[in-house]
Protein backbone atom coordinates (compact mmCIF):
# COMPACT_ATOMS: atom_id res chain seq x y z
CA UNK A 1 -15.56 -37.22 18.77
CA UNK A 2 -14.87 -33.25 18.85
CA UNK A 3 -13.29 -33.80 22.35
CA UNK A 4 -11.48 -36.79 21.65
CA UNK A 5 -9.20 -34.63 19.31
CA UNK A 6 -6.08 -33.42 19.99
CA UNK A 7 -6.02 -29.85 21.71
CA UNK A 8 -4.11 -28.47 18.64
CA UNK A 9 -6.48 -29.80 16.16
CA UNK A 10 -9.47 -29.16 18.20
CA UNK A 11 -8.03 -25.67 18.30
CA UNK A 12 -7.30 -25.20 14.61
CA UNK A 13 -11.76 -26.79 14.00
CA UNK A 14 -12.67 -24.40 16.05
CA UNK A 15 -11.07 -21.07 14.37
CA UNK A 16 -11.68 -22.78 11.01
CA UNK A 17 -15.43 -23.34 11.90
CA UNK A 18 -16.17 -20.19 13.50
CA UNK A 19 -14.99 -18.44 10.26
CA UNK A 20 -17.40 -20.26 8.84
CA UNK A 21 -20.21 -19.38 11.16
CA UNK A 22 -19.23 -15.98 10.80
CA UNK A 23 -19.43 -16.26 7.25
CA UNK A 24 -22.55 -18.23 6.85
CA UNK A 25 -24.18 -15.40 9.45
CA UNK A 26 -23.77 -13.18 6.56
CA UNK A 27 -25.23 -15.03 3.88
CA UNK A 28 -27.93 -12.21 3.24
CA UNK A 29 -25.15 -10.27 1.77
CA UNK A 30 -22.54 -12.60 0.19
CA UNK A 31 -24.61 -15.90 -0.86
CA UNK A 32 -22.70 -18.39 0.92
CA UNK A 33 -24.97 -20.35 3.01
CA UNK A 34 -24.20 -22.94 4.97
CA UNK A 35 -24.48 -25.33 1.95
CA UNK A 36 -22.79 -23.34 -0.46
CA UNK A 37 -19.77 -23.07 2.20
CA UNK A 38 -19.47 -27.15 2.64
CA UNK A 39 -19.96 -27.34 -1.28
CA UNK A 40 -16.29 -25.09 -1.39
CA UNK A 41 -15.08 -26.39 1.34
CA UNK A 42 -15.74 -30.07 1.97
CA UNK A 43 -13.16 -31.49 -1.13
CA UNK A 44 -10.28 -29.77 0.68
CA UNK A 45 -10.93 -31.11 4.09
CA UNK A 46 -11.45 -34.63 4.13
CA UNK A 47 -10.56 -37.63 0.96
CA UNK A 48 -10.57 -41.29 0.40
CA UNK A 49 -7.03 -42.83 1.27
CA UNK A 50 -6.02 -44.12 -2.23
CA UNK A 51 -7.54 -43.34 -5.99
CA UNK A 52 -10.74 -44.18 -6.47
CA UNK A 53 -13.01 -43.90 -9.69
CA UNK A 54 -15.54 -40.40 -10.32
CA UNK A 55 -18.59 -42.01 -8.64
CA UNK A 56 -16.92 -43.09 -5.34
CA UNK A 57 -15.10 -39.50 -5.28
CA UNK A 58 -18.89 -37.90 -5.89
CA UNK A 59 -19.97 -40.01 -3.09
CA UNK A 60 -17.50 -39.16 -0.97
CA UNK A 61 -17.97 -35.52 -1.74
CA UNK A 62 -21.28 -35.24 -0.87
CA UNK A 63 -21.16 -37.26 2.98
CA UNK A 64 -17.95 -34.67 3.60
CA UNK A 65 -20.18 -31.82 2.21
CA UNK A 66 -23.06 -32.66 4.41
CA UNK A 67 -20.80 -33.32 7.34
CA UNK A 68 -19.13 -29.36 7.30
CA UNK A 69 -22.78 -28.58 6.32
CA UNK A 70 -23.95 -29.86 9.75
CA UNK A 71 -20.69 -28.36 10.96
CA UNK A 72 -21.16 -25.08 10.34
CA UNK A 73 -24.87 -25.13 11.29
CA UNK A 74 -24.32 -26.20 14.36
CA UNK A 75 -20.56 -25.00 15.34
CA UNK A 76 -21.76 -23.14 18.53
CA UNK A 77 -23.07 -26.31 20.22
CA UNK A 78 -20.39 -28.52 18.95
CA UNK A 79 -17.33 -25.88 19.75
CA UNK A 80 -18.83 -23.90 22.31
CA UNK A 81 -21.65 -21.12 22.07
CA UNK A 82 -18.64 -17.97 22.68
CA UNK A 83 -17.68 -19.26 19.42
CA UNK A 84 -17.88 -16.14 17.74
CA UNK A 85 -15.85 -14.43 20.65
CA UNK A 86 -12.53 -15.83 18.09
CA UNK A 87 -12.95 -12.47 16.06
């Protein structure tokens, strides 16, 4: 799916994600693991379309949370191992 974006937005995932990497590489010294990072990050990135009541949201939530989660884990074979070559 990655590749099927277009190159600005594949572009923009790839900074975004690599901060996070970078980040999450550090977690011995600020906290912010992989899963603390998605918890912060994943209600910014992604939402349901229209208004929805406090257990769909929660729902939703979580499968975004787990998604940046896997994201982040995993952003040097999904956006290219030189991945931290962006700092």
């Amino acid at each position: 799916l990655v590749n099927q974006l277009p190159e600005a937005n594949l572009i923009l995932l790839r900074h975004l994600f690599g901060v996070l990497h970078h980040i999450e590489q550090n977690s011995g010294v600020n906290q912010m693991n992989a899963f603390n990072l998605a918890l912060c990050i994943a209600p910014n990135m992604l939402w349901l379309p229209s208004p929805t009541g406090p257990e769909e949201e929660s729902q939703s939530t979580k499968k975004v949370a787990l998604l940046v989660q896997f994201l982040i884990e995993n952003s040097g074979e999904i956006f290219g191992g030189d991945i931290a070559s962006l700092f």
